[in-house]
Protein backbone atom coordinates (compact mmCIF):
# COMPACT_ATOMS: atom_id res chain seq x y z
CA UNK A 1 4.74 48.47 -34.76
CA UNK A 2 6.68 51.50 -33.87
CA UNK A 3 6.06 53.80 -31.32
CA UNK A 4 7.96 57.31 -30.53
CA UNK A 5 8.70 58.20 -27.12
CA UNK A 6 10.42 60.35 -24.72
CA UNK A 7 14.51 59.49 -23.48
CA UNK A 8 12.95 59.14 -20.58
CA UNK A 9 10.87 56.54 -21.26
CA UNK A 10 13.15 53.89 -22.63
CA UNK A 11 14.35 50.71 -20.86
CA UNK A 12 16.25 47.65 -21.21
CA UNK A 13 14.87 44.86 -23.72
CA UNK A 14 13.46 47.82 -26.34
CA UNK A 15 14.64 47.77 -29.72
CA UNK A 16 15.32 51.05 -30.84
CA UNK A 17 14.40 51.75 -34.25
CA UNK A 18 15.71 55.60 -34.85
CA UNK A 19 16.98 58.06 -32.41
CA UNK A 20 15.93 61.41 -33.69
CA UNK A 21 18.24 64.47 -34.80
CA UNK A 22 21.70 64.84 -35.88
CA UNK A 23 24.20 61.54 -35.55
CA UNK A 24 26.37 64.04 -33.48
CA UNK A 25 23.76 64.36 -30.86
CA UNK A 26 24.19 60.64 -29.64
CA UNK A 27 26.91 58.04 -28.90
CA UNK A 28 25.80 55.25 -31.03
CA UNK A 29 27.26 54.41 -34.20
CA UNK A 30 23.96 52.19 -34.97
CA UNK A 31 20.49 53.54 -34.85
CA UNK A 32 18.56 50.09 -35.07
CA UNK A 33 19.62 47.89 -32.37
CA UNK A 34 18.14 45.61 -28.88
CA UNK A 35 18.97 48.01 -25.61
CA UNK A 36 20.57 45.08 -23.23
CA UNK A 37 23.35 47.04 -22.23
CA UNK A 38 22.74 49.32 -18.91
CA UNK A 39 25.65 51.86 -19.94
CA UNK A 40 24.34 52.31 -23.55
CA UNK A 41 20.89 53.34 -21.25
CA UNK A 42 22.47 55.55 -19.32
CA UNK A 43 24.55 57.13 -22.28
CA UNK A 44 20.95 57.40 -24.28
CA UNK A 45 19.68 59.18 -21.25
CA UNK A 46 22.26 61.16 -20.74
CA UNK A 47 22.50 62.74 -24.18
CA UNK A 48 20.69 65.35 -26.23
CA UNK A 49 18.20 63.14 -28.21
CA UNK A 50 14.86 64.52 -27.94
CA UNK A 51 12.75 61.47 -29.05
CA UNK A 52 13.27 57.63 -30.32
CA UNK A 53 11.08 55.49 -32.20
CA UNK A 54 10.91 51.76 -31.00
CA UNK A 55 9.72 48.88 -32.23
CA UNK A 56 7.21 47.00 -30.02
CA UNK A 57 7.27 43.99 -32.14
CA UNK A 58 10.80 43.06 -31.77
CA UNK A 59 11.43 44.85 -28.23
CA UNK A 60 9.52 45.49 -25.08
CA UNK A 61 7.21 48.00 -25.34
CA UNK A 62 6.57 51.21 -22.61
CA UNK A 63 5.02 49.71 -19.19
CA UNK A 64 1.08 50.44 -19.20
CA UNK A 65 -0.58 52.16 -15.81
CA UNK A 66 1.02 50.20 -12.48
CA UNK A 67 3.95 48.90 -14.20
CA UNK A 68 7.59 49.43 -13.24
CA UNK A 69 10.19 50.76 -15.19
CA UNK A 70 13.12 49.34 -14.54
CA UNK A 71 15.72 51.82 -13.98
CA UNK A 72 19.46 51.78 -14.97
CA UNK A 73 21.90 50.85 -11.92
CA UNK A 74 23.01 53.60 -10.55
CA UNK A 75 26.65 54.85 -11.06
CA UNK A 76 27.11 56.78 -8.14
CA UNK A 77 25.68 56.89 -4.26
CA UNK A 78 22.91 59.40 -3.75
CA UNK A 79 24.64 61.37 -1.22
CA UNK A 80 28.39 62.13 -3.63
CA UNK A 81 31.05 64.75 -3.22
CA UNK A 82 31.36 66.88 -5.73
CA UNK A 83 32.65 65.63 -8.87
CA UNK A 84 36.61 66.44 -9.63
CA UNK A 85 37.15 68.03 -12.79
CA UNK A 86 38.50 65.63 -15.30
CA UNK A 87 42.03 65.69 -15.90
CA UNK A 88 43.52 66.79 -19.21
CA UNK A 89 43.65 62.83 -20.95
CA UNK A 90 40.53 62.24 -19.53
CA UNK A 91 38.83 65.45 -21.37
CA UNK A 92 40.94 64.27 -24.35
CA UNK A 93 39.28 61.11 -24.58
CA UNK A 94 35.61 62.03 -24.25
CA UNK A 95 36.37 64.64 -26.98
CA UNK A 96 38.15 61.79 -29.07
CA UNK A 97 34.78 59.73 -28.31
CA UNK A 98 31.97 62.68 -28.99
CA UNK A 99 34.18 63.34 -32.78
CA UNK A 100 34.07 59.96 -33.72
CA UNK A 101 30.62 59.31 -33.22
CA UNK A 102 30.68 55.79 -31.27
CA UNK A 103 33.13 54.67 -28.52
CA UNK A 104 35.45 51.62 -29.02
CA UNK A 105 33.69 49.17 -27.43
CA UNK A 106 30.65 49.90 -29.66
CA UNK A 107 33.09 49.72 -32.47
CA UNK A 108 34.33 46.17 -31.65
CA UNK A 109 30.97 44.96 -31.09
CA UNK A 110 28.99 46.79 -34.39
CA UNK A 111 31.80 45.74 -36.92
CA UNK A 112 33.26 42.83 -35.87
CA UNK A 113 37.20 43.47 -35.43
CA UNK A 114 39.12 45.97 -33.55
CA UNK A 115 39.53 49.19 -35.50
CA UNK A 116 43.12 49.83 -33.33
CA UNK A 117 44.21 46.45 -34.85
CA UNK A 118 47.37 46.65 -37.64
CA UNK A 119 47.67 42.99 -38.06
CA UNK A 120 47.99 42.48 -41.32
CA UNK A 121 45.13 41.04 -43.35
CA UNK A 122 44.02 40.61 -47.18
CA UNK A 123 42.86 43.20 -49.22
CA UNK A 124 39.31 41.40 -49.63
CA UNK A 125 38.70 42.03 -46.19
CA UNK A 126 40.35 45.47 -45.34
CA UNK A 127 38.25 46.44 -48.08
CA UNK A 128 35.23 46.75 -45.82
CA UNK A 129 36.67 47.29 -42.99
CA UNK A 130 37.98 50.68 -44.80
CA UNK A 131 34.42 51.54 -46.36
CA UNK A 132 33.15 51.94 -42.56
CA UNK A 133 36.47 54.19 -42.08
CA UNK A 134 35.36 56.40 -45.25
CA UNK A 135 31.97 56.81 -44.27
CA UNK A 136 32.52 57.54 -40.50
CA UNK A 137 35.40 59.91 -41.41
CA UNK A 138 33.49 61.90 -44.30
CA UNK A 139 30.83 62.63 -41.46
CA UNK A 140 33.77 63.79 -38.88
CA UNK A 141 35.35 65.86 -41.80
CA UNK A 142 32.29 67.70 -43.41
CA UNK A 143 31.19 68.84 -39.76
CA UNK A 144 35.02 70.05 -38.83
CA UNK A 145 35.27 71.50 -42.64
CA UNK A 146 32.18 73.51 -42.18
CA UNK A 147 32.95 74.56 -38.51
CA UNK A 148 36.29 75.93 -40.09
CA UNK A 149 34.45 77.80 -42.94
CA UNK A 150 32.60 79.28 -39.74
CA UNK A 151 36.28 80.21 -38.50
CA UNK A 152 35.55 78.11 -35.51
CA UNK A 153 39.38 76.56 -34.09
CA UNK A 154 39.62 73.02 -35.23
CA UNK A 155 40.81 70.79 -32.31
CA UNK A 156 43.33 68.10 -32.61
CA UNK A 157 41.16 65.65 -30.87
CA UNK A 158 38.48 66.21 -33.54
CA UNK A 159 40.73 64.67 -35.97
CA UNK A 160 42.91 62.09 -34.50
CA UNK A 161 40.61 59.23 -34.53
CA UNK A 162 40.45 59.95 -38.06
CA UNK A 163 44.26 59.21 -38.32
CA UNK A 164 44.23 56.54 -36.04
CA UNK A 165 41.53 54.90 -37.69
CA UNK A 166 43.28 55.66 -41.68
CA UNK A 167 46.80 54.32 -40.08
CA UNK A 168 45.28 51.33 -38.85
CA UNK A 169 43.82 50.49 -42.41
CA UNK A 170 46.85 51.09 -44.11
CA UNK A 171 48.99 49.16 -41.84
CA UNK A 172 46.52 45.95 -42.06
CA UNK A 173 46.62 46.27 -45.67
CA UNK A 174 48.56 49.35 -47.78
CA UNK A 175 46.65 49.26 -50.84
CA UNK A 176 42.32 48.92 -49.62
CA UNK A 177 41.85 52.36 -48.11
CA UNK A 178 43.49 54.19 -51.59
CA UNK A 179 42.42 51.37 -54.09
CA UNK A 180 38.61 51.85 -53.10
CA UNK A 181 39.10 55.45 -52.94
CA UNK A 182 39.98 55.09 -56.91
CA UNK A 183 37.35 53.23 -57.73
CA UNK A 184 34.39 54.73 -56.35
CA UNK A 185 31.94 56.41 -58.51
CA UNK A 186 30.70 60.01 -56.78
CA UNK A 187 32.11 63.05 -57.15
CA UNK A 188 34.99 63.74 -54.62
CA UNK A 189 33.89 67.02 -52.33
CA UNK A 190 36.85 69.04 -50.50
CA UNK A 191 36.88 66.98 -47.45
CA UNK A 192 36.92 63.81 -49.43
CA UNK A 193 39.83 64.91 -51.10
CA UNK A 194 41.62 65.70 -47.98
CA UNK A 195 40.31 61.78 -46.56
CA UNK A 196 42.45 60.62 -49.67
CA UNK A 197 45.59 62.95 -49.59
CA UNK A 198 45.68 62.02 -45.88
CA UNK A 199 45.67 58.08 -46.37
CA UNK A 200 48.29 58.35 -49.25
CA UNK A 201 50.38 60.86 -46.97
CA UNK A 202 50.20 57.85 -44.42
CA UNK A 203 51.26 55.36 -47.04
CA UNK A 204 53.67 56.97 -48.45
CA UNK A 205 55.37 57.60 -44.82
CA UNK A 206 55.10 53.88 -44.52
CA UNK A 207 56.87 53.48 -47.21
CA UNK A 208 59.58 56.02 -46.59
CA UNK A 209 60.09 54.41 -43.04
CA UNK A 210 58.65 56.89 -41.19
CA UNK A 211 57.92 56.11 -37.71
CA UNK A 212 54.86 55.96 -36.75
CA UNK A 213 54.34 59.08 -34.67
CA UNK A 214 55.64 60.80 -38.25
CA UNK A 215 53.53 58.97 -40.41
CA UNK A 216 50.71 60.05 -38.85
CA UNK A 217 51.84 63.58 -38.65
CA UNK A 218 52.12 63.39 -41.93
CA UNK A 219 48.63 62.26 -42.20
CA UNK A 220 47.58 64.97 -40.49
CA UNK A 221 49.11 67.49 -42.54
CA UNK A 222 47.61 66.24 -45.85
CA UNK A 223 44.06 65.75 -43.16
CA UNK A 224 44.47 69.95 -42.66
CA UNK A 225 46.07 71.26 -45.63
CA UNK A 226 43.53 72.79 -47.32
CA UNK A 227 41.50 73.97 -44.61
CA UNK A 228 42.42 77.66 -45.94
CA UNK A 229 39.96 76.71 -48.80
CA UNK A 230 36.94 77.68 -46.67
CA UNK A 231 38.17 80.93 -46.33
CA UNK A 232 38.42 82.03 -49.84
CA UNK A 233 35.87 84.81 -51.02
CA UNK A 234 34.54 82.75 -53.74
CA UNK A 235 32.54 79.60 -53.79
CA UNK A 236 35.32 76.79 -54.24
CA UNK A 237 33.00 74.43 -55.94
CA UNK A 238 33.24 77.32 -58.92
CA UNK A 239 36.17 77.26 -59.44
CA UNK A 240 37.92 75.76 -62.68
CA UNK A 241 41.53 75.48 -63.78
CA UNK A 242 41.36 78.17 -66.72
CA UNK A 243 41.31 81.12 -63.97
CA UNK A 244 41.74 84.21 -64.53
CA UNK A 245 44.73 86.27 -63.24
CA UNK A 246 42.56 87.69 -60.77
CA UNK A 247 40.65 84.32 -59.43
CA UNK A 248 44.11 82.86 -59.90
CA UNK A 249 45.69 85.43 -56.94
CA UNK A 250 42.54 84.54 -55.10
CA UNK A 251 42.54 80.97 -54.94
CA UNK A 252 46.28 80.47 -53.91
CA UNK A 253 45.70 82.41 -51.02
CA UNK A 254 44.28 79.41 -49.42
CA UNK A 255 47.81 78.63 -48.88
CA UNK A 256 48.66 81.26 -46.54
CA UNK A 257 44.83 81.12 -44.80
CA UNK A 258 44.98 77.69 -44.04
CA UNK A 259 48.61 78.28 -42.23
CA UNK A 260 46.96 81.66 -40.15
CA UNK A 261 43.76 79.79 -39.24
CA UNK A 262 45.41 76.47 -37.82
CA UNK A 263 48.43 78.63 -35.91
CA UNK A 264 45.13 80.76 -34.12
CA UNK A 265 43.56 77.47 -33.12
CA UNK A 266 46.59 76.20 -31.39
CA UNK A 267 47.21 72.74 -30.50
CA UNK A 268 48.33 71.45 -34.33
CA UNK A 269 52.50 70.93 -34.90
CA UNK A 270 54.27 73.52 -37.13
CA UNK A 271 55.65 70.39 -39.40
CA UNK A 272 51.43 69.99 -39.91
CA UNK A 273 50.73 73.69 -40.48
CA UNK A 274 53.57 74.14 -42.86
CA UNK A 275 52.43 71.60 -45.12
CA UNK A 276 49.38 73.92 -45.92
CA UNK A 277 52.01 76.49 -47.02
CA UNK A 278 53.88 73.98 -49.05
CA UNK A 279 51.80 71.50 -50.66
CA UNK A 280 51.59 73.97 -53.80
CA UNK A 281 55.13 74.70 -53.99
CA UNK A 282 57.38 72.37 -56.48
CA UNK A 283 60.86 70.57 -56.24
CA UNK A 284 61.90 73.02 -59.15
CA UNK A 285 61.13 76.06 -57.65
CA UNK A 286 57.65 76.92 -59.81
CA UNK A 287 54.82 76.30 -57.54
CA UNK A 288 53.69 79.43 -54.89
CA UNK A 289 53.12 80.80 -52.63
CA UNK A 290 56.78 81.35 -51.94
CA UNK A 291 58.83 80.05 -55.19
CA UNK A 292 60.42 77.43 -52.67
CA UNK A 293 62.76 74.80 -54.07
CA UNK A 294 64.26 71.48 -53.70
CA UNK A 295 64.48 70.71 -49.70
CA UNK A 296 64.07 74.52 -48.76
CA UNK A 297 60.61 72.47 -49.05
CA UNK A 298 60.00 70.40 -45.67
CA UNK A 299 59.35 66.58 -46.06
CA UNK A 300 56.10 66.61 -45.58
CA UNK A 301 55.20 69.77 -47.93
CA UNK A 302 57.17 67.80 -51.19
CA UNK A 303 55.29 64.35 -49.72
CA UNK A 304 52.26 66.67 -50.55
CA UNK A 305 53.16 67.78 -53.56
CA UNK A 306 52.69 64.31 -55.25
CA UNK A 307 49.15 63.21 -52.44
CA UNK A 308 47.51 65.87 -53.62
CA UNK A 309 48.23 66.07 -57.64
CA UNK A 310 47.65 62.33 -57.58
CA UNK A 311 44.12 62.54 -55.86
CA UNK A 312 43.03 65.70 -58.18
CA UNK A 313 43.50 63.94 -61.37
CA UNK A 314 42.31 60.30 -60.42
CA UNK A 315 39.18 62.18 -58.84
CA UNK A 316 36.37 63.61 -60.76
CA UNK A 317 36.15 67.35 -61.14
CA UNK A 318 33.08 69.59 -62.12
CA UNK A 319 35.08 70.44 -65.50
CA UNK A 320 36.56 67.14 -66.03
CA UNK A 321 36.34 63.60 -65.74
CA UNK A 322 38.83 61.69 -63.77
CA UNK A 323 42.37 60.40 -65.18
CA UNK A 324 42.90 56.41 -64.78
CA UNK A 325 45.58 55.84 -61.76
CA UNK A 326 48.19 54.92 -64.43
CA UNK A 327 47.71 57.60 -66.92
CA UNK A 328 47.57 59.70 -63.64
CA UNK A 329 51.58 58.28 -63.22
CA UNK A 330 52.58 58.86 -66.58
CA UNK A 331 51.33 62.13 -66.38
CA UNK A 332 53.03 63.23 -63.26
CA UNK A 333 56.56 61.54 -65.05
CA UNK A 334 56.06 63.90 -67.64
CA UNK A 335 55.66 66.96 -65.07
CA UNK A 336 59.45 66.90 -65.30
CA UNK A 337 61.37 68.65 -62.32
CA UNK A 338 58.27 69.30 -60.20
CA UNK A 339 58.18 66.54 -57.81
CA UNK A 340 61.11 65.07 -55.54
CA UNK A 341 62.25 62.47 -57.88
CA UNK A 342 63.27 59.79 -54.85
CA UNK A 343 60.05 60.53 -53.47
CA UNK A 344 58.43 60.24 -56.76
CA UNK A 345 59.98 56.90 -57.25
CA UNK A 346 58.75 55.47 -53.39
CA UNK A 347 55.40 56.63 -54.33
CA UNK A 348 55.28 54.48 -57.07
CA UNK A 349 56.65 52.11 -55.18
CA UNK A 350 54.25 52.68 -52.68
CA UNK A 351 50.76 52.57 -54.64
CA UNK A 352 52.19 49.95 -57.74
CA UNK A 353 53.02 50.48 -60.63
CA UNK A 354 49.66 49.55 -62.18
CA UNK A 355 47.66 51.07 -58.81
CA UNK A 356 44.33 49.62 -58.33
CA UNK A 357 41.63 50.82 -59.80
CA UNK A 358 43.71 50.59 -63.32
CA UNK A 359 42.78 49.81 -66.89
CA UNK A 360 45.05 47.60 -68.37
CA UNK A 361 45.72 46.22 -71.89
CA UNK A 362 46.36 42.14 -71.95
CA UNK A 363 48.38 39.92 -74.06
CA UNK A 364 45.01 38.14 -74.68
CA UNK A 365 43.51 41.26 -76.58
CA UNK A 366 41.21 42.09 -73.35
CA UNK A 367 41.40 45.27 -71.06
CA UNK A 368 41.25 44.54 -67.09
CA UNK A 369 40.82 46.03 -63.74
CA UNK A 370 43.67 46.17 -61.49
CA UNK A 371 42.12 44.28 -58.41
CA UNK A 372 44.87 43.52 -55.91
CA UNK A 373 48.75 44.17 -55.82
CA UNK A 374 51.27 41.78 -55.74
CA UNK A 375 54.04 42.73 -53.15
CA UNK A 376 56.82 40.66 -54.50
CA UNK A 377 56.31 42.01 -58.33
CA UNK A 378 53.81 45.01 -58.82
CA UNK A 379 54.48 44.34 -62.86
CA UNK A 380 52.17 41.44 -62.06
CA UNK A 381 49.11 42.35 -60.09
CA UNK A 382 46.07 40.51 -59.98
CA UNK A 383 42.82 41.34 -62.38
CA UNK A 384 39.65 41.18 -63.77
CA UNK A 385 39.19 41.20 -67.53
CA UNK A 386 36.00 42.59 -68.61
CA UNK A 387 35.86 43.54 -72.03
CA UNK A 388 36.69 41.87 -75.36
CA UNK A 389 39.21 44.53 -77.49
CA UNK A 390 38.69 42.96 -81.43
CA UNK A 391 34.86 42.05 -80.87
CA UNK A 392 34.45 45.47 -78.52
CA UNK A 393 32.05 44.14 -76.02
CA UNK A 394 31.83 43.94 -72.55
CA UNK A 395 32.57 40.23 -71.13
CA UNK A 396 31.89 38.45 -68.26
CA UNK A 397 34.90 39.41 -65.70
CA UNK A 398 37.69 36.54 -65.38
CA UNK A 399 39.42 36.41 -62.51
CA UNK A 400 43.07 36.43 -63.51
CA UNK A 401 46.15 36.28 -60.95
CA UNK A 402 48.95 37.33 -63.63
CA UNK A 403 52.05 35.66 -61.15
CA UNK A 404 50.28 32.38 -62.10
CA UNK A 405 50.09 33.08 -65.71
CA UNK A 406 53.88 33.55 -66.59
CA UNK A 407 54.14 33.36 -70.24
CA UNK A 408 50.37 32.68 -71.70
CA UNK A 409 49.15 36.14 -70.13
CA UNK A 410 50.70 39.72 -69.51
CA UNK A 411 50.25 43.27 -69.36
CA UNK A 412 50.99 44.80 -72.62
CA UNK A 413 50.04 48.42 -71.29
CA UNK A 414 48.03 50.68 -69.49
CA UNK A 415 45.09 51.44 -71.59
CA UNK A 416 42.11 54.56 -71.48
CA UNK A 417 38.70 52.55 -70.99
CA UNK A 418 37.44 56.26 -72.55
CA UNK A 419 39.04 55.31 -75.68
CA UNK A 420 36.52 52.34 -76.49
CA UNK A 421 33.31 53.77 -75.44
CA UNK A 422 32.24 51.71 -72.65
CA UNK A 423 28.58 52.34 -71.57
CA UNK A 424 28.48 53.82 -67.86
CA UNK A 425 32.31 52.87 -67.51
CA UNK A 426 32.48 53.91 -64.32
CA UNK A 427 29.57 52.03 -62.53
CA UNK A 428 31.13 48.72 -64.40
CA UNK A 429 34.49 49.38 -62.64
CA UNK A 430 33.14 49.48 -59.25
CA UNK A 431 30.93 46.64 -60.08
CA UNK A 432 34.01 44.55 -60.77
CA UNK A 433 36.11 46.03 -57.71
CA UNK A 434 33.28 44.22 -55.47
CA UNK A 435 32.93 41.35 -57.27
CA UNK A 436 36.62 40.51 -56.53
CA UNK A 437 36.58 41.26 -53.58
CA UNK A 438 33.99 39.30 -52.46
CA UNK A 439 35.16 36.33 -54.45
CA UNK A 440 38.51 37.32 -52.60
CA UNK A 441 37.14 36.55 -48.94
């Protein structure tokens, strides 16, 4: 049975069944959980939830008339001096641990594995590990994206656990974070967008040899880079490619707003800021705002050139569906002169040359998903076929590891599932992405 009561009111051994209002308002990453711990009491307390539900039949209930509550130990004497304000890392930190929503301990314990940990694991398993890192960054970003529309400074400390957390993913596996990112079926808002430029920003510095200070950095940048968006006079989720002159001038003023709002704030690097200048510019000297070309463009502005085109046509847009990740490469290779061709080429290297997420045409007259790369030869990934081309029908999904299947099966092309007319194509995609990787564990 559930019950609501006051903050006040809980104790140890209840299991608490909802904390009312917003996520931000409490400390707990879980909202269903047995109170055991006397510092998770004391945090609950402590914070601005007004009311929580319990449930009576799986946790103590409130003590009737003559019963003691116990109370959480105390942290402190009665009788204290007064408190010393906290130094500058240790503000930092409880910032870090307010943004993020739940501290690391809480982490550890709720999921299972250290989110800090780069160890390198399979893709099967990052893949859920990175999920939780989606959904607990797309709640950081939409508040910090809206508190920017507001024109209220972003802090650094807002978003660094977001990098941390996206660097650790990639590091424990390079290809999880952006494969499920590909294959995921909403509609990708402004701040998801960012989530994605930021992770392949990351990856791509990985694969550059960045260090990791940089890499992150560059995270960052791609993170922040079109936080000028918010600013515009116009609601972005109008807006379409076949502008107008006028809308046209509008919209790349974002460029130059995003720059003005971060330098206000303070805090963020100019190598970060500058990206939000140049992530529109191109290696041959046509993008804006400033006609820049070749490396008059920093490193990280001509890294996000190719983040940002990438994740804009593999990601679904209110005018237009998206572009498969291959078809997304071949059309880039034929935006001659725009991008920096080494850094092109890494990219590639970077996210495969069939990325996951990928339709591909077999030997054996089927089409497949791209499931997982293989490191030492990306022209043989591993896949799922799923559809039958001469009988056009959907099949069951075969799980087919193509560097075990030298001569009897390989990739003839990449192929447009659009082309064959594939009822609710991309639910079936997604389906098969989590089938593998659960037949992956």
């Amino acid at each position: 049975m559930l019950k609501r009561i006051d903050v006040a009111e809980v104790r140890l051994g209840m299991f608490i069944h909802k904390l009312e209002g917003n996520w931000l308002k409490h400390p707990f990453w879980r909202t269903r959980f047995l109170l055991t711990d006397a510092d998770q009491l004391a945090d609950l307390r402590a914070s601005d939830v007004e009311g929580v539900l319990i449930d009576v039949s799986r946790g103590a209930d409130v003590a009737g008339p003559g019963a003691s509550t116990p109370a959480p130990p105390r942290r402190r004497p009665l009788v204290t001096p007064a408190p010393s304000a906290p130094s500058p890392a240790e503000r930092l930190q409880a910032e870090r641990q307010r943004a993020i929503g739940l501290r690391p301990s809480q982490r550890v314990r709720a999921m299972g594995f250290d989110p800090a940990s780069t160890a390198p694991v399979s893709l099967a398993r990052e893949v859920g590990h990175a999920r939780a890192v989606i959904a607990r960054s797309s709640r950081v970003l939409a508040a910090v994206f809206e508190q920017a529309r507001l024109g209220r400074a972003i802090s650094l400390a807002q978003v660094e656990p977001i990098i941390d957390d996206l660097f650790a993913s990639i590091q424990r596996n390079p290809h999880a974070f952006n494969g499920l990112m590909r294959v995921r079926r909403e509609n990708m808002s402004l701040y998801a967008h960012a989530l994605a430029v930021s992770a392949l920003m990351i990856a791509l510095g990985r694969q550059i040899g960045l260090k990791p200070e940089s890499a992150k950095e560059a995270g960052l940048a791609g993170l922040l880079m079109d936080v000028g968006m918010g600013h515009l006079p116009i609601d972005v989720s109008t807006i379409f490619e076949d502008l107008g002159a006028g809308e046209r001038e509008i919209v790349q003023t974002h460029t130059r707003l995003g720059y003005d709002f971060l330098k206000l704030g303070g805090g963020i690097s100019e190598s970060v800021m500058q990206v939000c200048l140049e992530h529109h510019e191109r290696f041959d000297g046509s993008g804006y705002p400033r006609g820049l070309a070749g490396d008059e463009i920093g490193l990280f502005g001509r890294m996000a050139a190719i983040c940002d085109v990438y994740d804009s046509l593999t990601s679904d847009r209110p005018h237009r569906p998206r572009v498969d990740p291959s078809a997304a490469l071949d059309c880039m290779r034929d935006m001659a002169g725009q991008f920096d061709p080494e850094l092109m080429l890494r990219f590639i290297e970077c996210i495969g040359i069939y990325p996951i997420g990928s339709v591909v045409r077999l030997s054996t007259s089927r089409l497949a998903i791209v499931v997982d790369q293989n490191g030492a030869d990306y022209t043989r990934p591993r896949v799922w076929s799923f559809y039958d081309i001469p009988g056009r029908t959907v099949t069951k999904p075969e799980d087919l590891d193509l560097r075990l299947w030298l001569g009897r099966c390989e990739i003839v092309c990449s192929d447009d599932a659009a082309a064959y007319d594939i009822p609710n194509f991309p639910a079936l995609r997604e389906m098969v992405f989590n089938s593998a990787c659960k037949t992956m564990h």
